[in-house]
N, C-alpha and C. Protein backbone atom coordinates (compact mmCIF):
# COMPACT_ATOMS: atom_id res chain seq x y z
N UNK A 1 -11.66 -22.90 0.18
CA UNK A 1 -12.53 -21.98 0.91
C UNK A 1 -12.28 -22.13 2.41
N UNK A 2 -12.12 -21.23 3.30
CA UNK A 2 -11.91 -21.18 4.63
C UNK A 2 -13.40 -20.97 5.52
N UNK A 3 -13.08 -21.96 6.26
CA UNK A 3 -13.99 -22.32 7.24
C UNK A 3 -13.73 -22.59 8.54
N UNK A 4 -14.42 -22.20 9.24
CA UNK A 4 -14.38 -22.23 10.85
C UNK A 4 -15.37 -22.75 11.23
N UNK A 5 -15.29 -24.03 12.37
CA UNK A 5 -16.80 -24.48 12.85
C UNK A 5 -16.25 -24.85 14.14
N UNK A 6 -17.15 -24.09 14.88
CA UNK A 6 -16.81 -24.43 16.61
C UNK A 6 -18.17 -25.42 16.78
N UNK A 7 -17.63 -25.65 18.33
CA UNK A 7 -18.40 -26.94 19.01
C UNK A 7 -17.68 -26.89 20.27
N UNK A 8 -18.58 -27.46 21.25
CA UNK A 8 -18.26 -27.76 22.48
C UNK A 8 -19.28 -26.80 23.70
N UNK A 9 -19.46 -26.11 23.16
CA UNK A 9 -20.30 -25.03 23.96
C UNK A 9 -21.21 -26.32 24.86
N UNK A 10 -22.13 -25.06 25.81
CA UNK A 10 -23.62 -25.53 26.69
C UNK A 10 -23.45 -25.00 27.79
N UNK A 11 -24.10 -25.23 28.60
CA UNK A 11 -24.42 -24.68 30.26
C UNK A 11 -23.70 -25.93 31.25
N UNK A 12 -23.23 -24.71 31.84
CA UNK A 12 -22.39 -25.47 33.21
C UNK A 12 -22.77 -24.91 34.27
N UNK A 13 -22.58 -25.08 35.54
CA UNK A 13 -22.39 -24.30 36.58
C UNK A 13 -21.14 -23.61 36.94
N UNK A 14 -21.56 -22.64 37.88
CA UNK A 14 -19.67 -22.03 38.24
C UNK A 14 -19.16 -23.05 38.85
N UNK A 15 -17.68 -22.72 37.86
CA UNK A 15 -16.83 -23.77 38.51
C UNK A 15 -16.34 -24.76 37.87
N UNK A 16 -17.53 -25.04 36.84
CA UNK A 16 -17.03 -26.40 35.76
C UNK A 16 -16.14 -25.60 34.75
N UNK A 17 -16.10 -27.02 33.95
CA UNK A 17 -15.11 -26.71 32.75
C UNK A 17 -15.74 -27.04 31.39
N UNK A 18 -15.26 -26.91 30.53
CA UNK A 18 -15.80 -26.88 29.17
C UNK A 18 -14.19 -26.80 28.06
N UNK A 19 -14.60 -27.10 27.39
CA UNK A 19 -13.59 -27.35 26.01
C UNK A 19 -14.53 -27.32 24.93
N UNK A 20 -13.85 -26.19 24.27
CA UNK A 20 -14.60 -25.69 22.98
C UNK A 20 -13.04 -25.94 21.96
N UNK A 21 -13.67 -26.65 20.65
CA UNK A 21 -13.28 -27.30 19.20
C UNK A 21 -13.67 -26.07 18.26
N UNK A 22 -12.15 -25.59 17.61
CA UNK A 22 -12.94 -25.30 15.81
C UNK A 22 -11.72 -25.37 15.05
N UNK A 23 -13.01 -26.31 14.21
CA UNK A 23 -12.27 -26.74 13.35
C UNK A 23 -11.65 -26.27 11.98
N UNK A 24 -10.70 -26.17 11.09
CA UNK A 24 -10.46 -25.46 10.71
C UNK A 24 -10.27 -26.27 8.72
N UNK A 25 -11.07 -25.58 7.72
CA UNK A 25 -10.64 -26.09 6.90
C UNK A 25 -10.20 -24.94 5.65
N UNK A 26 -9.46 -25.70 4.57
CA UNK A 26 -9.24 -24.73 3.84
C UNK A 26 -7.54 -23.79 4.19
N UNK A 27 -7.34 -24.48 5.28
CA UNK A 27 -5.93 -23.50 5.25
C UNK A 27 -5.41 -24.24 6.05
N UNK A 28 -3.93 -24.38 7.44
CA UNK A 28 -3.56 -24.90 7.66
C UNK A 28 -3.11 -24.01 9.51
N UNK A 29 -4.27 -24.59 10.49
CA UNK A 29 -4.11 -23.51 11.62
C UNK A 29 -2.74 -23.27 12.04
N UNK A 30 -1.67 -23.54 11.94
CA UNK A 30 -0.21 -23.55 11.80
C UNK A 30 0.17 -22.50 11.58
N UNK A 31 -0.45 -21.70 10.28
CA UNK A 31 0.46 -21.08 9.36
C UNK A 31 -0.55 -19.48 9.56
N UNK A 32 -1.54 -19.72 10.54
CA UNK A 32 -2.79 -18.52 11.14
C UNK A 32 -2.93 -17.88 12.19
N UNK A 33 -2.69 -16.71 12.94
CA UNK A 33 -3.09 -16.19 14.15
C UNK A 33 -4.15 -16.77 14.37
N UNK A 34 -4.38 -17.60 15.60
CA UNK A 34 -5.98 -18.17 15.20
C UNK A 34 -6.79 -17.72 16.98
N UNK A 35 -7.74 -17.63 16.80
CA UNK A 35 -8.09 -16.64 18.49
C UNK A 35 -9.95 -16.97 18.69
N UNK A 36 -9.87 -16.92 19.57
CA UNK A 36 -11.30 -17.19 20.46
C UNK A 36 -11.67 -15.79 21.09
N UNK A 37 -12.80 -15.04 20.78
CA UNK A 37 -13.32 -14.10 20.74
C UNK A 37 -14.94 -14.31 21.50
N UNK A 38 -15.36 -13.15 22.47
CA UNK A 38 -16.98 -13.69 23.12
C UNK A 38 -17.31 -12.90 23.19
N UNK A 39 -18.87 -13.01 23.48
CA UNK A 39 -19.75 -11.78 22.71
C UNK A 39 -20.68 -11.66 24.05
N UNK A 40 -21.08 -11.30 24.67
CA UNK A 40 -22.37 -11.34 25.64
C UNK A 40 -23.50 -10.31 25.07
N UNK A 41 -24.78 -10.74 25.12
CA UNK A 41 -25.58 -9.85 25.03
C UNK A 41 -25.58 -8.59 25.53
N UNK A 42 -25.66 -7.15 24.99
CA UNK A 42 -25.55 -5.76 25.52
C UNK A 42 -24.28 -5.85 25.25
N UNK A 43 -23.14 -6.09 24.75
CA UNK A 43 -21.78 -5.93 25.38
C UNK A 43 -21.04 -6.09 23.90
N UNK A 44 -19.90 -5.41 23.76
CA UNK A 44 -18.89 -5.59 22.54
C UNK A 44 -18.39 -7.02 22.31
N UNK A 45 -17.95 -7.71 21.17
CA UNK A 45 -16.70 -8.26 21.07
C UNK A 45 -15.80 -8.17 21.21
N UNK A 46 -15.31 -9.67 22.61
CA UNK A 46 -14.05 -8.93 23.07
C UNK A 46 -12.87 -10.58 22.98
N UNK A 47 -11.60 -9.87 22.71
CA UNK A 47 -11.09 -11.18 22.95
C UNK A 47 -10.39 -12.52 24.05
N UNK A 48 -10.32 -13.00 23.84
CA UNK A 48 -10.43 -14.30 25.11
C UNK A 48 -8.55 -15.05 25.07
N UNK A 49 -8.88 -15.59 23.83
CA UNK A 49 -7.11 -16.40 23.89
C UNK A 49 -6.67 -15.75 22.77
N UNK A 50 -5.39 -16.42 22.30
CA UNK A 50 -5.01 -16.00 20.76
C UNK A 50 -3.87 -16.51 20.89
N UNK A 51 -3.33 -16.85 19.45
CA UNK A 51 -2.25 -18.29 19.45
C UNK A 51 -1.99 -18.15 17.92
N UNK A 52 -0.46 -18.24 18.01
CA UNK A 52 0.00 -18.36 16.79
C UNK A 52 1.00 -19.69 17.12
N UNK A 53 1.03 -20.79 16.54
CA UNK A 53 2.17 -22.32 16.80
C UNK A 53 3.29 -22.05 16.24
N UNK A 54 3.06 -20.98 14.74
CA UNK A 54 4.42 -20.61 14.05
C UNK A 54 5.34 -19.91 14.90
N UNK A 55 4.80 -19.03 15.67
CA UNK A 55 5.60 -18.74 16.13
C UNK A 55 5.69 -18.40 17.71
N UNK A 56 4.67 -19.34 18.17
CA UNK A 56 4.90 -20.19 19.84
C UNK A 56 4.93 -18.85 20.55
N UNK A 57 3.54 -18.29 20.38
CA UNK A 57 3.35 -17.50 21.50
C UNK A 57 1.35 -17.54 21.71
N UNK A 58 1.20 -17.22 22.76
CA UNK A 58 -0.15 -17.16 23.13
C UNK A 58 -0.36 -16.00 23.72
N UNK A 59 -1.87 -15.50 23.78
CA UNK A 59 -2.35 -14.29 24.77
C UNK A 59 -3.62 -14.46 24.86
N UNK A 60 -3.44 -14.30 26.53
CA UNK A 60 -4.83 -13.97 27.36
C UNK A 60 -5.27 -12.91 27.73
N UNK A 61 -6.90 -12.52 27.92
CA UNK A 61 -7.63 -11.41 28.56
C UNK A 61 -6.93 -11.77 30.10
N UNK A 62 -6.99 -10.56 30.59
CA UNK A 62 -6.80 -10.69 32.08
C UNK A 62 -7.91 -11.52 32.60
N UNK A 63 -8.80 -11.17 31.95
CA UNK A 63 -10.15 -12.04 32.84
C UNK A 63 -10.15 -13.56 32.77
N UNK A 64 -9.45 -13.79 31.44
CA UNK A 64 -9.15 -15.69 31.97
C UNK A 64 -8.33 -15.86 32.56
N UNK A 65 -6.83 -14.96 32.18
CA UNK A 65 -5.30 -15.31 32.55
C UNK A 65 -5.56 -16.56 34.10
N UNK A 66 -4.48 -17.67 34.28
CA UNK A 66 -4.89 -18.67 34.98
C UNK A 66 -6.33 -19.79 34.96
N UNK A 67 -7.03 -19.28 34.05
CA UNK A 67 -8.27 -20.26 33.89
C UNK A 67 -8.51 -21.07 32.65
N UNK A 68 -8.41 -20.38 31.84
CA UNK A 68 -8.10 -21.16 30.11
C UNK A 68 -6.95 -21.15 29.51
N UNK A 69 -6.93 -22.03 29.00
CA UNK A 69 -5.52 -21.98 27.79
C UNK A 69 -5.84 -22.33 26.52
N UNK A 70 -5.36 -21.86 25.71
CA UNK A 70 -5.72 -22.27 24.01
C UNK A 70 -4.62 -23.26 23.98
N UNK A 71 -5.09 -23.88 22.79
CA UNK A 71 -3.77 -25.19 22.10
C UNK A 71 -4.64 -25.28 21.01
N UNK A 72 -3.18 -25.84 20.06
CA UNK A 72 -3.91 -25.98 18.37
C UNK A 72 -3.60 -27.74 17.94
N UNK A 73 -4.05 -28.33 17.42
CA UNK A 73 -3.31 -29.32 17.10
C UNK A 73 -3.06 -29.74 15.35
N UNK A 74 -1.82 -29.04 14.62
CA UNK A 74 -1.95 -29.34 13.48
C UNK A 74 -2.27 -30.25 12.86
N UNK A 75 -2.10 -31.30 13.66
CA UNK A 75 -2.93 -32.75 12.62
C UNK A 75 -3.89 -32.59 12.57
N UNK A 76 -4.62 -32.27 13.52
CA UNK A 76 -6.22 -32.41 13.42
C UNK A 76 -6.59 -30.96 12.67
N UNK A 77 -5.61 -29.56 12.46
CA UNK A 77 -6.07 -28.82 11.80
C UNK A 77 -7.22 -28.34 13.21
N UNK A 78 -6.89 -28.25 14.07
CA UNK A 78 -7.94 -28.05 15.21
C UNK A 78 -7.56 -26.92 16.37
N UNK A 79 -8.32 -26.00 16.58
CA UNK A 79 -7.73 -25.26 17.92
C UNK A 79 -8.70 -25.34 19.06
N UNK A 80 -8.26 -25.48 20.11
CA UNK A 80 -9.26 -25.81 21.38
C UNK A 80 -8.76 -24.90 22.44
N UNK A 81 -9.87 -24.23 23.02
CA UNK A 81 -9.98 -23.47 24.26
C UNK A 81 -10.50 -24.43 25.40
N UNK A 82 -9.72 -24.64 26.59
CA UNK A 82 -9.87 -25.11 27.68
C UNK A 82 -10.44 -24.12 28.49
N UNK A 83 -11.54 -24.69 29.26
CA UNK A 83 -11.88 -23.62 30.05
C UNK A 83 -12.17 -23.87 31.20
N UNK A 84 -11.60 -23.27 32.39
CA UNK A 84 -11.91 -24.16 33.60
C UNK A 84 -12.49 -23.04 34.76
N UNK A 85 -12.78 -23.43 35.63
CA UNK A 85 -13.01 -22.43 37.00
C UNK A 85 -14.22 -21.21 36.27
N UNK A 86 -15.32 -21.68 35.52
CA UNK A 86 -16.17 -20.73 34.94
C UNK A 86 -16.75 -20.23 35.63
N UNK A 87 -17.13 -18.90 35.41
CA UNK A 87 -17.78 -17.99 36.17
C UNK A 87 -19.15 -17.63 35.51
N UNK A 88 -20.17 -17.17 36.07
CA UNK A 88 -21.30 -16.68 35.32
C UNK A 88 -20.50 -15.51 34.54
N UNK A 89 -20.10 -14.63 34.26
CA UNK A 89 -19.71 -13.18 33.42
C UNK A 89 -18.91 -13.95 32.26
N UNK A 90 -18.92 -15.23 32.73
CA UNK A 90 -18.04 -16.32 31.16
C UNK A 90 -19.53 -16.32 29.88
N UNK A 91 -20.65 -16.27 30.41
CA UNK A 91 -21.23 -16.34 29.55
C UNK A 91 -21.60 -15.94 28.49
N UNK A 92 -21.28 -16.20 27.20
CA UNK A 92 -21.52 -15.21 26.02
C UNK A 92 -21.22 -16.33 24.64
N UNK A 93 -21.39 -15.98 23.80
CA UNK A 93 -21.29 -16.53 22.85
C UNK A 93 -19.91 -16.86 22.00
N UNK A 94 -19.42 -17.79 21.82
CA UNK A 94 -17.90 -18.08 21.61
C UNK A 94 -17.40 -17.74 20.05
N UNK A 95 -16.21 -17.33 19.80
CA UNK A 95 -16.60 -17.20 18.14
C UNK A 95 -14.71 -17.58 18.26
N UNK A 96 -14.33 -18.97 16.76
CA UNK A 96 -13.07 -19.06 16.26
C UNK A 96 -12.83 -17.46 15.37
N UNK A 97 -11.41 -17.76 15.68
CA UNK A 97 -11.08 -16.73 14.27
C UNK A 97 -10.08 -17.02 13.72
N UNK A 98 -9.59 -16.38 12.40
CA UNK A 98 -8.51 -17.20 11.80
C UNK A 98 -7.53 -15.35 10.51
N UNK A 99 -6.75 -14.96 10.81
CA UNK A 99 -6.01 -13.82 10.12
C UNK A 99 -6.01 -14.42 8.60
N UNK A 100 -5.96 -13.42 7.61
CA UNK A 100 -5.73 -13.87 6.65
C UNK A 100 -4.33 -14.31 6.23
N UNK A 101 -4.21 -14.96 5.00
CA UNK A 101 -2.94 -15.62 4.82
C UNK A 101 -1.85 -14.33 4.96
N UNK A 102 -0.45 -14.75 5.57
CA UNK A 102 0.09 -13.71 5.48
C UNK A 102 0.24 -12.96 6.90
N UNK A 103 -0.72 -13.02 7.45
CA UNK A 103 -1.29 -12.04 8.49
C UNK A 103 -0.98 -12.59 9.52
N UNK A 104 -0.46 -13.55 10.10
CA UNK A 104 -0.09 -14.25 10.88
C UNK A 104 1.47 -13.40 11.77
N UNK A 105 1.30 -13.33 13.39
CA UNK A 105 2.32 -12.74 13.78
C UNK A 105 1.95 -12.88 15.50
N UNK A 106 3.24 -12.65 16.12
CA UNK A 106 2.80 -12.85 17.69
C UNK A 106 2.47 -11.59 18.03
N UNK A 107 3.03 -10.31 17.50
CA UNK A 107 2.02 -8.76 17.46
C UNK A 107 0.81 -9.14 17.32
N UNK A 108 0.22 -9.60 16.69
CA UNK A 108 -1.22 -10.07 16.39
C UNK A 108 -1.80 -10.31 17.17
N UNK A 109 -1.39 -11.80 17.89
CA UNK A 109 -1.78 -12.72 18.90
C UNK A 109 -1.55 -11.79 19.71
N UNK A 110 -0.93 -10.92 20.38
CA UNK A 110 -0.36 -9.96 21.78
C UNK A 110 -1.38 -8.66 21.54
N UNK A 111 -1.82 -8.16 20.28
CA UNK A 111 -2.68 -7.13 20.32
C UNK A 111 -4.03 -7.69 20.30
N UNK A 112 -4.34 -8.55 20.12
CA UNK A 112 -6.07 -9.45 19.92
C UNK A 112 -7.00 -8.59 19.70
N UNK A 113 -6.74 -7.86 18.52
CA UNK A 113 -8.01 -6.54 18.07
C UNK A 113 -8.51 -7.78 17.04
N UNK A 114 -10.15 -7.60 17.35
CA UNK A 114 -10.67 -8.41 16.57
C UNK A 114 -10.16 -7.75 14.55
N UNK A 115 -10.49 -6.88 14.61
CA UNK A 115 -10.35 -6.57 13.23
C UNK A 115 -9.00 -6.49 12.17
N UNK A 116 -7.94 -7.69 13.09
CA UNK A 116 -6.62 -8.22 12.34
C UNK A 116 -7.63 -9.69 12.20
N UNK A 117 -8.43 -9.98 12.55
CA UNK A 117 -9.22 -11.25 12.42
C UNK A 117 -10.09 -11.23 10.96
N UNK A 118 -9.83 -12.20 9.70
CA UNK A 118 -10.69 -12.07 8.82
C UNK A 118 -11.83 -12.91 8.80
N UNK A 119 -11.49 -14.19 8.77
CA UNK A 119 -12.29 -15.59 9.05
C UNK A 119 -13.38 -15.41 10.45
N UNK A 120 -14.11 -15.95 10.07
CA UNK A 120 -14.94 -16.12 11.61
C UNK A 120 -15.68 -16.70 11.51
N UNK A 121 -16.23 -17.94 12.83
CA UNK A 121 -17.17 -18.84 12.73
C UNK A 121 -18.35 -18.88 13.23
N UNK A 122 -19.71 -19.29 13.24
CA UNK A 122 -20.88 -19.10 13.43
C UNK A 122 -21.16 -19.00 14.99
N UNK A 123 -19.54 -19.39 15.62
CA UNK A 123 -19.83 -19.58 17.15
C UNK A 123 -20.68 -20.45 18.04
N UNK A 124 -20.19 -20.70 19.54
CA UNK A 124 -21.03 -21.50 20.13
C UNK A 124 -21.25 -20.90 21.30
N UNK A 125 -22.08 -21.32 21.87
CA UNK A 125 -23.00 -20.86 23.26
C UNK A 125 -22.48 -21.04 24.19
N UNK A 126 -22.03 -20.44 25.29
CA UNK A 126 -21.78 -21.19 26.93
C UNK A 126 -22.18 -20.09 28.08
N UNK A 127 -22.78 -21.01 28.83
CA UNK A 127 -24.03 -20.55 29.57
C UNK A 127 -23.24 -20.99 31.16
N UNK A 128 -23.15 -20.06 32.04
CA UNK A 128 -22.63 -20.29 33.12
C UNK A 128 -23.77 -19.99 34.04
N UNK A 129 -24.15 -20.99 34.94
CA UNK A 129 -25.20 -20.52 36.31
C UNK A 129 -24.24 -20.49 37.41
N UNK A 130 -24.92 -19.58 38.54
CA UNK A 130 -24.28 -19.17 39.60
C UNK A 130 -25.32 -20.47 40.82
């Protein structure tokens, strides 16, 4: 069964950093488009990083480009968003995602439409003050 469980979220001020964890079971984040997606109240789901290791490519929103970077680490079965230089408009609710088997591609990761995303996790919070 596939599962996603993030962690790391909370409130920072502008400027700090944060590192958000999800963890991944049931499949092997390696072999998954796997992507970080945020939600703000009033506002769509939109996407943030996206990372495939198979095939060693990543993509950013313009709005992080230079501030976060994704990395996966197959041992740990783990993908982590770094997040640095936060801004209040960072604030929103964080969500893993994971393509279904198969579905995996750097088109994927380079188009970051949530709905190539099947998996998704309960998400975590991050709260930026100005």
């Amino acid at each position: 069964q596939v599962q996603l469980e993030e962690s790391g979220g909370g409130s920072v001020q502008a400027g700090g950093s944060l590192r958000l964890s999800c963890a991944a079971s049931g499949f092997t984040v390696g072999t998954r488009s796997m992507g970080w997606f945020r939600q703000a109240p009033g506002k769509e789901r939109e996407a943030v990083a996206t990372i495939y290791t198979g095939g060693s490519c990543t993509y950013f929103a313009d709005s992080v480009k230079g501030r976060f970077t994704i990395s996966a680490d197959n041992a740990k079965n783990t993908v982590y968003l770094q997040m640095n230089s936060l801004k209040p408009e960072d604030t929103a609710l964080y969500y893993c995602a994971a393509t279904r088997y198969g579905g995996a591609s750097c088109t994927t990761v380079k188009r970051q439409n949530p709905a190539d995303f099947r998996y998704w996790g309960q998400g975590t919070q991050v709260t930026v003050s100005s």
